[in-house]
C-alpha atoms as a PDB file:
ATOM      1  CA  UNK A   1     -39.682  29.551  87.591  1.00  0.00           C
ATOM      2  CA  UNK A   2     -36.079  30.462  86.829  1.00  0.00           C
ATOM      3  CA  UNK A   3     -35.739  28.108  83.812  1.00  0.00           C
ATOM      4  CA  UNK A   4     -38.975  29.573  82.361  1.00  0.00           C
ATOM      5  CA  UNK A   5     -37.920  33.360  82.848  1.00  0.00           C
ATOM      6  CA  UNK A   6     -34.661  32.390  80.994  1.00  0.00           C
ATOM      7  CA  UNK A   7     -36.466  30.723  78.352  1.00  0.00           C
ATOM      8  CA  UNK A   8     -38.892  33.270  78.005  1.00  0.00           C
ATOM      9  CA  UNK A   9     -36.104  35.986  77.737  1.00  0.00           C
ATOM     10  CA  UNK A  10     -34.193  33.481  74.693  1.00  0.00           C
ATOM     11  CA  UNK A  11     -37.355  33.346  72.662  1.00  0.00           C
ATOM     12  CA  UNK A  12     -38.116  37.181  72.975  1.00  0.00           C
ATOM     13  CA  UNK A  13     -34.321  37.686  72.270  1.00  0.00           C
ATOM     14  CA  UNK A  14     -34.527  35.664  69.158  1.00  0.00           C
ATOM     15  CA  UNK A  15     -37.676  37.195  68.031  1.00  0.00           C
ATOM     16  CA  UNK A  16     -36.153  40.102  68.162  1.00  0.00           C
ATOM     17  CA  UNK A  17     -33.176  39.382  65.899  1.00  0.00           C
ATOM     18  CA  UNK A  18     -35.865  37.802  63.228  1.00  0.00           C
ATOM     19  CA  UNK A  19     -37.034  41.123  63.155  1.00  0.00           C
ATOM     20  CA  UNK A  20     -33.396  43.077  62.834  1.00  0.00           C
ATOM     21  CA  UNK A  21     -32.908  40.421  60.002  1.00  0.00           C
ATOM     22  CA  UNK A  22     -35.975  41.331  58.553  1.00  0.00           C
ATOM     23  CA  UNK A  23     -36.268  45.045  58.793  1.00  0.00           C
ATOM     24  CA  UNK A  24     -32.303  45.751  58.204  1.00  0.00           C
ATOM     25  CA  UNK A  25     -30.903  43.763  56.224  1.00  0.00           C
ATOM     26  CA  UNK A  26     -33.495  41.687  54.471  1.00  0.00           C
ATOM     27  CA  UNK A  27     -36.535  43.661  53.755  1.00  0.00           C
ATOM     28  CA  UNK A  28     -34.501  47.095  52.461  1.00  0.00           C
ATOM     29  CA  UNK A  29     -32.973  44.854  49.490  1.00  0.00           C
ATOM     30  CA  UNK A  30     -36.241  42.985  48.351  1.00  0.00           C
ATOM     31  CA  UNK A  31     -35.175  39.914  50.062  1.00  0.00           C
ATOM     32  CA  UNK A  32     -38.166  37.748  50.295  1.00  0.00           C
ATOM     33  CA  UNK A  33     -36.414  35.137  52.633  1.00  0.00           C
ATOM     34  CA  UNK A  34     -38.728  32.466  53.405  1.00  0.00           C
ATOM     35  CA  UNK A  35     -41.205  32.538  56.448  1.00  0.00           C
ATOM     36  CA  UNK A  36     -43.783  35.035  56.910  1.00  0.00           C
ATOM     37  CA  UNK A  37     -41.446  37.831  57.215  1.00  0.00           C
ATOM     38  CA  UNK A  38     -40.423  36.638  53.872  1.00  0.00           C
ATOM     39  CA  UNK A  39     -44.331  36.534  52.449  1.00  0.00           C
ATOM     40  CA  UNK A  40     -45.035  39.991  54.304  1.00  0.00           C
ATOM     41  CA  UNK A  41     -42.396  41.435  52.201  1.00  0.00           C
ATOM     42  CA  UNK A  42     -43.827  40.226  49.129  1.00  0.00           C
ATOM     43  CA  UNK A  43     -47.616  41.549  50.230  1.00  0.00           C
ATOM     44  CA  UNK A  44     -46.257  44.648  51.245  1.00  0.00           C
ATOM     45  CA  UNK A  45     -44.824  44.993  47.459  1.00  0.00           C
ATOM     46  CA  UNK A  46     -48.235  43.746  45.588  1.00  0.00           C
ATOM     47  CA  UNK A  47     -50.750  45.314  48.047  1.00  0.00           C
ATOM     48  CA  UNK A  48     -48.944  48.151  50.342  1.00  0.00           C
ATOM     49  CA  UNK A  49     -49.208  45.974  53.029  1.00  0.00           C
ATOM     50  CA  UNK A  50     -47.592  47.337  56.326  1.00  0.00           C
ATOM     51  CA  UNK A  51     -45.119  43.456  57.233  1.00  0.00           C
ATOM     52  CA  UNK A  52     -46.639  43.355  60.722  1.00  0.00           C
ATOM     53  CA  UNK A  53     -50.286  43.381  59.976  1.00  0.00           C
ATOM     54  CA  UNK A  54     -49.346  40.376  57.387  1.00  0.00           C
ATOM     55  CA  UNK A  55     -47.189  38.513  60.359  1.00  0.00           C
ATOM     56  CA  UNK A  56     -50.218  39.084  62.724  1.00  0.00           C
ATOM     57  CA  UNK A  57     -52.780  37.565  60.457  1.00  0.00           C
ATOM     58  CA  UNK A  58     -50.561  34.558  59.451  1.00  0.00           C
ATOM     59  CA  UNK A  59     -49.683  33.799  62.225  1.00  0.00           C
ATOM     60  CA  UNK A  60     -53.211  33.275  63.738  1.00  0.00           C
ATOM     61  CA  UNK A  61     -53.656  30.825  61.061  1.00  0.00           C
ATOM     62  CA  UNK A  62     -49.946  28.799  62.230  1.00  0.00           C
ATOM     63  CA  UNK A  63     -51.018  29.042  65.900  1.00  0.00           C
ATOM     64  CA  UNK A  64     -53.720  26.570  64.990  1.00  0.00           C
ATOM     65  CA  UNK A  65     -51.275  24.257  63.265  1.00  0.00           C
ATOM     66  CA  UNK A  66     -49.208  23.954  66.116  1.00  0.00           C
ATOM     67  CA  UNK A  67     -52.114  23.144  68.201  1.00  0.00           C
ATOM     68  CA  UNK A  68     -53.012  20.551  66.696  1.00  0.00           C
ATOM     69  CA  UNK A  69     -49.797  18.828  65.514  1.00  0.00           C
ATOM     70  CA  UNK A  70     -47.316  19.737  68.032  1.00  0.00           C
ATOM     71  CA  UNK A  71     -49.497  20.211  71.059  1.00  0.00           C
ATOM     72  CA  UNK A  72     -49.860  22.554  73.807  1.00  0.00           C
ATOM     73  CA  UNK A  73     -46.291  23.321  74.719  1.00  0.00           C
ATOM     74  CA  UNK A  74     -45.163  24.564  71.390  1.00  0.00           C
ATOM     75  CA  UNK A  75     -48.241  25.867  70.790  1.00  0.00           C
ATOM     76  CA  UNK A  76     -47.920  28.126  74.292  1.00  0.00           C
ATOM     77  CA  UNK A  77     -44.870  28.911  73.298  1.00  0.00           C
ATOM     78  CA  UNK A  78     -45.582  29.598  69.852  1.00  0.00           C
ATOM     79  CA  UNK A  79     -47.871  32.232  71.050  1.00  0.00           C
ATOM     80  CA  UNK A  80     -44.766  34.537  72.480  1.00  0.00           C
ATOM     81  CA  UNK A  81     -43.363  34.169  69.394  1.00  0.00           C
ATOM     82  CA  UNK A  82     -46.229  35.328  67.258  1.00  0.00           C
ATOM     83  CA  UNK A  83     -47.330  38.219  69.557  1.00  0.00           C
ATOM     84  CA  UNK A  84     -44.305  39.011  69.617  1.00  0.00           C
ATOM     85  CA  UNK A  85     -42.570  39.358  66.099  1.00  0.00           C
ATOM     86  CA  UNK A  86     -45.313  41.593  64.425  1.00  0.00           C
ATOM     87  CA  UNK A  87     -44.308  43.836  67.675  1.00  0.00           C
ATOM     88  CA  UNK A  88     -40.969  43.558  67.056  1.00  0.00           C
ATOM     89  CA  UNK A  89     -41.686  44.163  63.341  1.00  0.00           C
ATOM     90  CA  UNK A  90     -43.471  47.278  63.675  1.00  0.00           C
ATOM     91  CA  UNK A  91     -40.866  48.837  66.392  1.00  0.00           C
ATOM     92  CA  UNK A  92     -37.764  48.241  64.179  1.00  0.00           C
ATOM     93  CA  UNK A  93     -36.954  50.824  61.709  1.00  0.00           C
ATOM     94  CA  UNK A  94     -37.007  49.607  57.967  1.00  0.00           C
ATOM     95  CA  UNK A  95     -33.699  51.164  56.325  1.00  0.00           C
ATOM     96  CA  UNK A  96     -31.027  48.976  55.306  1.00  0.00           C
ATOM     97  CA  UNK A  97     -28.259  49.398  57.409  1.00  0.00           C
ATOM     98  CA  UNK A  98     -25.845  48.117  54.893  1.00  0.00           C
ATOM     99  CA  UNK A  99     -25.979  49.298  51.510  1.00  0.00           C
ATOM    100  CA  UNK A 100     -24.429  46.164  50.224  1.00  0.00           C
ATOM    101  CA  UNK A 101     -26.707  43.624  48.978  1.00  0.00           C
ATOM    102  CA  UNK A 102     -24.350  40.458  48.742  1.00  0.00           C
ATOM    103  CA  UNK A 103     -23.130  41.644  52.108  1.00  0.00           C
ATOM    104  CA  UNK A 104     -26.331  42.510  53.994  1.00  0.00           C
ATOM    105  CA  UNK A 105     -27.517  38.984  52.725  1.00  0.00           C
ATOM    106  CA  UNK A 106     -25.324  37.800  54.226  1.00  0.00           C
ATOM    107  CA  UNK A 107     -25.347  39.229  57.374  1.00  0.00           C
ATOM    108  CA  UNK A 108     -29.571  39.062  57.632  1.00  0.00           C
ATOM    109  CA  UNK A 109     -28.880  35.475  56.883  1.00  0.00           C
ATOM    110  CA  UNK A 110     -26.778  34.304  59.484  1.00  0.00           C
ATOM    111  CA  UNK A 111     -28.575  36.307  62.265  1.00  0.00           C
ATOM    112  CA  UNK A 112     -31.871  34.631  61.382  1.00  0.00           C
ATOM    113  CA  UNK A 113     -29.643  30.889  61.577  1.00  0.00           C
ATOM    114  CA  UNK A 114     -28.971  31.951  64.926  1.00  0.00           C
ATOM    115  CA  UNK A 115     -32.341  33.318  65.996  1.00  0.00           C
ATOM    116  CA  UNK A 116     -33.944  30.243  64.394  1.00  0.00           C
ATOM    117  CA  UNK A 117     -31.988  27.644  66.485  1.00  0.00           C
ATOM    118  CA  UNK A 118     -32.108  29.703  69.712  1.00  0.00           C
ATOM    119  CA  UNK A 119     -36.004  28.926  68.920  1.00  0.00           C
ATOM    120  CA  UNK A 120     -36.027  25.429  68.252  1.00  0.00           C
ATOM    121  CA  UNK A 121     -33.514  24.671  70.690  1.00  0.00           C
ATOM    122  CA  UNK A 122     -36.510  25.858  73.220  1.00  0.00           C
ATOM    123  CA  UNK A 123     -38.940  24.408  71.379  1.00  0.00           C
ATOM    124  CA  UNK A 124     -40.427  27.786  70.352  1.00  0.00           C
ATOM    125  CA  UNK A 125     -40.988  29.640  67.020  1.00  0.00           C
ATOM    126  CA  UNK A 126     -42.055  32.782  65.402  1.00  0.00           C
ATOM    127  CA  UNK A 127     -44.869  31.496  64.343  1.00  0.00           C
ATOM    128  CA  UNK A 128     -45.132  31.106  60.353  1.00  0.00           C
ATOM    129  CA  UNK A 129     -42.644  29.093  58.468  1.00  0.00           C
ATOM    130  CA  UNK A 130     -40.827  28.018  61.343  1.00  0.00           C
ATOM    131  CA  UNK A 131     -44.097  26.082  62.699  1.00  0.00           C
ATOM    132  CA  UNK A 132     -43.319  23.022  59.652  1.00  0.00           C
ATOM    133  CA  UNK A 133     -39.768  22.021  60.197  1.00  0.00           C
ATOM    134  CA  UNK A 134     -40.801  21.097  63.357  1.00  0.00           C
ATOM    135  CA  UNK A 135     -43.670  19.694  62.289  1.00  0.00           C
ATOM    136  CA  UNK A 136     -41.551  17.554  60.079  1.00  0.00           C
ATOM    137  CA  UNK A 137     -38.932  16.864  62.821  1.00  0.00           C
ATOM    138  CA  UNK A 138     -41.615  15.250  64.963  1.00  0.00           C
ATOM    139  CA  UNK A 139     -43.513  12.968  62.350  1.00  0.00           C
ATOM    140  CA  UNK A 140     -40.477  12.397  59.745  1.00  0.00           C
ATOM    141  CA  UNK A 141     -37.404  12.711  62.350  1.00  0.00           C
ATOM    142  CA  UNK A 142     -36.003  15.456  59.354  1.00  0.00           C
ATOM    143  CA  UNK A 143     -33.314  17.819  60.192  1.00  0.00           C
ATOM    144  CA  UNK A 144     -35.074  21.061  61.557  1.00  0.00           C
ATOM    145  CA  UNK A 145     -32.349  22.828  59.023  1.00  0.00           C
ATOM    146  CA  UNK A 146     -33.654  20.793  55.634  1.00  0.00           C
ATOM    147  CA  UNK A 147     -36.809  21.393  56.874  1.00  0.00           C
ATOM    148  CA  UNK A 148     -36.712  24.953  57.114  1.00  0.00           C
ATOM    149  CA  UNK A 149     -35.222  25.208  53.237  1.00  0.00           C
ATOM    150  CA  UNK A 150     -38.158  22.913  52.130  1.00  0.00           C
ATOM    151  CA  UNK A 151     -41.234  25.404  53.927  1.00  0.00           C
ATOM    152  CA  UNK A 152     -38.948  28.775  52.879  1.00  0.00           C
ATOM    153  CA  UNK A 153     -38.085  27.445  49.555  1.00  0.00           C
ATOM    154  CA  UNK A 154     -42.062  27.440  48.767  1.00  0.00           C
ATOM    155  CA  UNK A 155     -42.036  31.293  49.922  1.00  0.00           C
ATOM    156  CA  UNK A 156     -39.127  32.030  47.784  1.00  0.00           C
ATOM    157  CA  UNK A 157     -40.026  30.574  44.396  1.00  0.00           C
ATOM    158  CA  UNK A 158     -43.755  33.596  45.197  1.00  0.00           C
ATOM    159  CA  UNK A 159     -40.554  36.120  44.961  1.00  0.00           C
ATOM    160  CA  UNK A 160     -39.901  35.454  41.661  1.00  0.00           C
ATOM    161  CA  UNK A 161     -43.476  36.658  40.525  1.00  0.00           C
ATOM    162  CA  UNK A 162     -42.795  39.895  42.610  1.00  0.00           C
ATOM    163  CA  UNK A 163     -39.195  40.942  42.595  1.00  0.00           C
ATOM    164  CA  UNK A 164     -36.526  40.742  39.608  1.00  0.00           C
ATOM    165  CA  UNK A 165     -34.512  37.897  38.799  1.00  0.00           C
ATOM    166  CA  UNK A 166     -31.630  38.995  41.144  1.00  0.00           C
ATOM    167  CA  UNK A 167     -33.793  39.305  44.415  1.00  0.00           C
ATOM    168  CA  UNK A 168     -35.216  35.386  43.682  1.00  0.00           C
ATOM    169  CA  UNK A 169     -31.419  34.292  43.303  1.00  0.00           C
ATOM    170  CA  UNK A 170     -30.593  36.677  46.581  1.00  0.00           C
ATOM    171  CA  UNK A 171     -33.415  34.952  48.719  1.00  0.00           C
ATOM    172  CA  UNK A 172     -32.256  31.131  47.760  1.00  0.00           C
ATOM    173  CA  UNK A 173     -28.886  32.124  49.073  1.00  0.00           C
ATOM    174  CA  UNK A 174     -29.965  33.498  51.259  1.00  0.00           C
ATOM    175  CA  UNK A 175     -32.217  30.495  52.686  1.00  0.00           C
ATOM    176  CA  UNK A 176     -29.794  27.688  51.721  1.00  0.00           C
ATOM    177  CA  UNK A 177     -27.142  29.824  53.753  1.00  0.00           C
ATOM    178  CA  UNK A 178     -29.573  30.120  56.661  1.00  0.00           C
ATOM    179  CA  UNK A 179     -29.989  26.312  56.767  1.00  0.00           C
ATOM    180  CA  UNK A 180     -26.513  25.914  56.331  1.00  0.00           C
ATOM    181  CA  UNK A 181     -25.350  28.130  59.256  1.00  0.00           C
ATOM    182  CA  UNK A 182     -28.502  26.506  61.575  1.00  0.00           C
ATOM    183  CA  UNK A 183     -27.167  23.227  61.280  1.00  0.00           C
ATOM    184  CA  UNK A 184     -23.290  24.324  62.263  1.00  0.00           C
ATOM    185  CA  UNK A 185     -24.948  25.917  65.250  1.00  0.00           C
ATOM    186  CA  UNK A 186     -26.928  22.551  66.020  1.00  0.00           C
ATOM    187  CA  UNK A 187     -24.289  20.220  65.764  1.00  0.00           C
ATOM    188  CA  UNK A 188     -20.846  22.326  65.089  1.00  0.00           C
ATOM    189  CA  UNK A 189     -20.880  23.670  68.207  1.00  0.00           C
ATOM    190  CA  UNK A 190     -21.371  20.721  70.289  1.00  0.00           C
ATOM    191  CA  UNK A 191     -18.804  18.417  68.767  1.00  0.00           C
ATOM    192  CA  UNK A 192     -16.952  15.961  70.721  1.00  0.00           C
ATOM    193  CA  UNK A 193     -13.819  13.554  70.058  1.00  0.00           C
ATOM    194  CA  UNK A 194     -14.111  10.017  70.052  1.00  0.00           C
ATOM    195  CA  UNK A 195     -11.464   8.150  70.711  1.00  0.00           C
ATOM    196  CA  UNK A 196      -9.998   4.470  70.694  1.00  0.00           C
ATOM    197  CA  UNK A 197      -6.607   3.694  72.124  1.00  0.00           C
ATOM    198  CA  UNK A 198      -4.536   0.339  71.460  1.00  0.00           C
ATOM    199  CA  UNK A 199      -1.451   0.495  74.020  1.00  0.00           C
ATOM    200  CA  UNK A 200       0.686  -1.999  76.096  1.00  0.00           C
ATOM    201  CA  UNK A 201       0.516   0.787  78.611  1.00  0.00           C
ATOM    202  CA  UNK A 202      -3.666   1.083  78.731  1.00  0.00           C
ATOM    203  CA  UNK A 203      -3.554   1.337  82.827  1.00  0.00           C
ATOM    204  CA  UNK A 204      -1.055   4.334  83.050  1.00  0.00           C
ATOM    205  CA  UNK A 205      -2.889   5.808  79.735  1.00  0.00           C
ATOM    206  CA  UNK A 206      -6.418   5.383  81.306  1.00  0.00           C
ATOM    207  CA  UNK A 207      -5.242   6.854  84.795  1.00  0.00           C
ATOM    208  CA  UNK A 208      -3.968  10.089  83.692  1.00  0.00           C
ATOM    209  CA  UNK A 209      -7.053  10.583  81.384  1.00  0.00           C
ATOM    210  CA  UNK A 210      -9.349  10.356  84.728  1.00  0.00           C
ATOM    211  CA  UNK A 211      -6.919  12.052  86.702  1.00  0.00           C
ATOM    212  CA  UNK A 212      -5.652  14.903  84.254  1.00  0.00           C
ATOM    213  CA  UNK A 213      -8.633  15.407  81.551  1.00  0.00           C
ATOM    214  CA  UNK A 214     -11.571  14.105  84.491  1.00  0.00           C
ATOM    215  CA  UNK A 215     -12.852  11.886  81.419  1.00  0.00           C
ATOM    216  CA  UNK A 216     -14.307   8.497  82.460  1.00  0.00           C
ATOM    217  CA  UNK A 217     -12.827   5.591  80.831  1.00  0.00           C
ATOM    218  CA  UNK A 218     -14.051   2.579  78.863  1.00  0.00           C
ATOM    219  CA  UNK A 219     -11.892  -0.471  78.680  1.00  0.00           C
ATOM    220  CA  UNK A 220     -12.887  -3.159  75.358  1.00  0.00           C
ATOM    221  CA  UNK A 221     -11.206  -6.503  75.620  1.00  0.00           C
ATOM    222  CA  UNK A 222     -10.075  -7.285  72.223  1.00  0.00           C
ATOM    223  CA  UNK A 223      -7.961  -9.654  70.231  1.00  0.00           C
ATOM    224  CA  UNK A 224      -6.126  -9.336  67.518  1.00  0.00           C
ATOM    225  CA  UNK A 225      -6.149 -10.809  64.327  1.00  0.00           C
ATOM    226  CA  UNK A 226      -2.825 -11.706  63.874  1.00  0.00           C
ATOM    227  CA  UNK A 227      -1.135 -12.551  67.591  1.00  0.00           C
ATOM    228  CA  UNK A 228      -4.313 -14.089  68.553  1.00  0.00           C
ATOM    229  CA  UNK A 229      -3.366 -11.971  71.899  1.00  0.00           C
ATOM    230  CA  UNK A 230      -6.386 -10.687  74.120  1.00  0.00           C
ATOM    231  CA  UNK A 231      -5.872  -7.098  75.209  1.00  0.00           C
ATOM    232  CA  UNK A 232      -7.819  -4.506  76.658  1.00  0.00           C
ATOM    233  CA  UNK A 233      -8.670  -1.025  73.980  1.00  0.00           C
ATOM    234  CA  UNK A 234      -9.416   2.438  75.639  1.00  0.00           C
ATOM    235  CA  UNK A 235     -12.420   4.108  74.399  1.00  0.00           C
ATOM    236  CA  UNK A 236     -13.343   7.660  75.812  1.00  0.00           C
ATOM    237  CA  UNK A 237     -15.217  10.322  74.803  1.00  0.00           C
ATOM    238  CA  UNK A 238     -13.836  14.085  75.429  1.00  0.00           C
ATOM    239  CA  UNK A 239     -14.287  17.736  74.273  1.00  0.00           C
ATOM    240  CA  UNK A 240     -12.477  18.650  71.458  1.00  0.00           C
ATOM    241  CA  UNK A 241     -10.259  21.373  73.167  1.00  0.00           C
ATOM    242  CA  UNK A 242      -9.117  18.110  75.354  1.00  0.00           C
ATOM    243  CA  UNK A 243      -7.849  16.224  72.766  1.00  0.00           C
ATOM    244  CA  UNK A 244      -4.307  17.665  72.256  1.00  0.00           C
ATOM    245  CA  UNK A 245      -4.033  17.372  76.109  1.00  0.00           C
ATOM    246  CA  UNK A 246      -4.705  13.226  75.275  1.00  0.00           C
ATOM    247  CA  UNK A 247      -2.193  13.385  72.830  1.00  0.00           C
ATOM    248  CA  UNK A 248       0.488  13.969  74.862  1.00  0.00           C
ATOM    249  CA  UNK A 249      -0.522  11.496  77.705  1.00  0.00           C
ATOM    250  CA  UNK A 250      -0.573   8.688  75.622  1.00  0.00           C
ATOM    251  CA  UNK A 251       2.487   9.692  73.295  1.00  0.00           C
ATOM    252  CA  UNK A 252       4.443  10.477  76.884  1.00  0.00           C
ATOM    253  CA  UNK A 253       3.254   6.355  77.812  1.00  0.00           C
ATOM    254  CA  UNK A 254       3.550   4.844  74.109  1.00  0.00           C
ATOM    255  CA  UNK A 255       4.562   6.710  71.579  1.00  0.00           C
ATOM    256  CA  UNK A 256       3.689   3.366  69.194  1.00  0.00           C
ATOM    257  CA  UNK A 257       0.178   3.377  70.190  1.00  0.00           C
ATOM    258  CA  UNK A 258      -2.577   2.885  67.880  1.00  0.00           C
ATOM    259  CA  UNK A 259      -5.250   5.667  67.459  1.00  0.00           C
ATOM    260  CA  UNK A 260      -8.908   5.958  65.963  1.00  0.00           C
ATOM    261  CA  UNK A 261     -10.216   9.543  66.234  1.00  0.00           C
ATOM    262  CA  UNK A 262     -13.941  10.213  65.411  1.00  0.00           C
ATOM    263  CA  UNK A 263     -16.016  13.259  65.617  1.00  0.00           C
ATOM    264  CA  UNK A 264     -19.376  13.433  66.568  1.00  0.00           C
ATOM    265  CA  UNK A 265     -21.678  15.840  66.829  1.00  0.00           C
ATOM    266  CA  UNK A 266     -24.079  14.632  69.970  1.00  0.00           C
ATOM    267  CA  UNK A 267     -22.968  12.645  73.121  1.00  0.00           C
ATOM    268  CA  UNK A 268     -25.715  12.429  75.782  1.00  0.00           C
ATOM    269  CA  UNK A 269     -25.249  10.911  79.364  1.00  0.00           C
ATOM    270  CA  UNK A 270     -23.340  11.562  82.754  1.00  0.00           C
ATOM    271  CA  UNK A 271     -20.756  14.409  82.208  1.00  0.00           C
ATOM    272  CA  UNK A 272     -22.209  15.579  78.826  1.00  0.00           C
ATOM    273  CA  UNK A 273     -25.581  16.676  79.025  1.00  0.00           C
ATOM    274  CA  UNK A 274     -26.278  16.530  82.670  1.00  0.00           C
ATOM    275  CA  UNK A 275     -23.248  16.574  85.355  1.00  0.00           C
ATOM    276  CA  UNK A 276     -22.599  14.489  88.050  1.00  0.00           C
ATOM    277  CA  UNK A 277     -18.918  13.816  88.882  1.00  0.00           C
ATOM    278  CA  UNK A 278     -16.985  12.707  85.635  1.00  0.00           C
ATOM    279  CA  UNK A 279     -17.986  10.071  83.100  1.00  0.00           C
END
């Protein structure tokens, strides 16, 4: 019951800053940004649309969709999202709070990255345009970022019937930058170090690394090409703000010791994305 009031309070949260993006920074500047936020601004232009009525109605129409192709856990919580946005829409005051266009681009851009993966990362949406990406995640295992600029980009190109030339170049910015920023936030964030040690000294290496980082510790018997010698390689897999901390273990035990760093951007397992004791 816990985990669901916390989700339910990250989906309204993120709903809410779709609709700051929207009604602050986006909307006020003609920025037809994807989505149905994106296609209420262009309605509201052609046919004095108020945004939330056209949110409301679309999203009726994108509640189905997720029915039927994601099932009935998106589509529950799907049905927040949409309730809640043309809510959200309607409270908000529409003024632009920067005057700025480059810069309020910017800005509406980066808080809809971050609402948008606080939403996917729960397996929510607003409803609209955010329904296909994971639509496309599901049956095409694409990126939920590309497949956000594919659905948005569709949106965008309407704007160019509607607004002047510089609000259709404004909105693809503004969308690549969103999809952009959403994948830094999906993978960025959770980087890790991989790491691959080659040292005469592997048993004092590999005890201060579960003693002083609390890393568990693979050991790969190897041979080399040109002794012919077995040995054993460390491999271990650490935050990044623990990697200086190897450094100096293994240049205190061998400073000669040969390195392979790799970064990746998901590690799943013991210590990582569930605790219990170190890996």
């Amino acid at each position: 019951m816990i985990n669901r009031i916390k989700k339910t309070i990250l989906i309204v949260f993120a709903i809410g800053l779709i609709a700051v993006a929207v009604n602050l920074f986006l909307g006020p500047h003609s920025i037809a940004a994807g989505g149905i936020t994106g296609l209420a601004i262009i309605f509201e232009k052609l046919f004095e649309l108020d945004r939330s009525v056209t949110v409301l109605a679309a999203n009726g129409i994108i509640l189905l969709s997720a029915l039927i192709f994601l099932g009935k856990e998106a589509f529950l919580n799907s049905i927040l999202g949409a309730a809640t946005l043309p809510v959200f829409i309607q409270l908000i005051p529409q003024r632009a709070v920067v005057e700025d266009t480059m810069l309020s681009m910017l800005a509406g851009s980066v808080i809809m990255a971050i609402a948008a993966s606080v939403l996917y990362a729960n397996n929510a949406s607003s409803g609209g345009t955010s329904l296909p990406p994971l639509i496309f995640k599901k049956y095409f295992k694409l990126n939920t970022s590309i497949g956000l600029l594919i659905s948005d980009g569709i949106i965008v190109v309407l704007s160019l019937i509607v607004f002047n030339t510089d609000a259709f170049f404004y909105a693809i910015f503004s969308i690549t930058l969103t999809a952009l920023a959403m994948g830094y936030i999906e993978s960025g964030l959770r980087k890790r170090k991989m790491v691959y040690i080659i040292s005469d000294f592997h048993e004092a290496i590999t005890n201060e690394i579960q003693t002083k980082i609390n890393r568990g510790v693979t050991l790969v018997p190897i041979m080399g090409a040109y002794e012919r010698k077995e040995r054993e390689m460390i491999m271990v897999t650490m935050d990044a703000k623990n990697y200086r901390d190897l450094l100096e273990i293994v240049k205190t035990h061998d400073e000669n010791a040969f390195m392979i760093t790799d970064t990746v951007s998901q590690v799943h397992g013991q210590g990582f994305t569930y605790n219990s004791g170190s890996v």
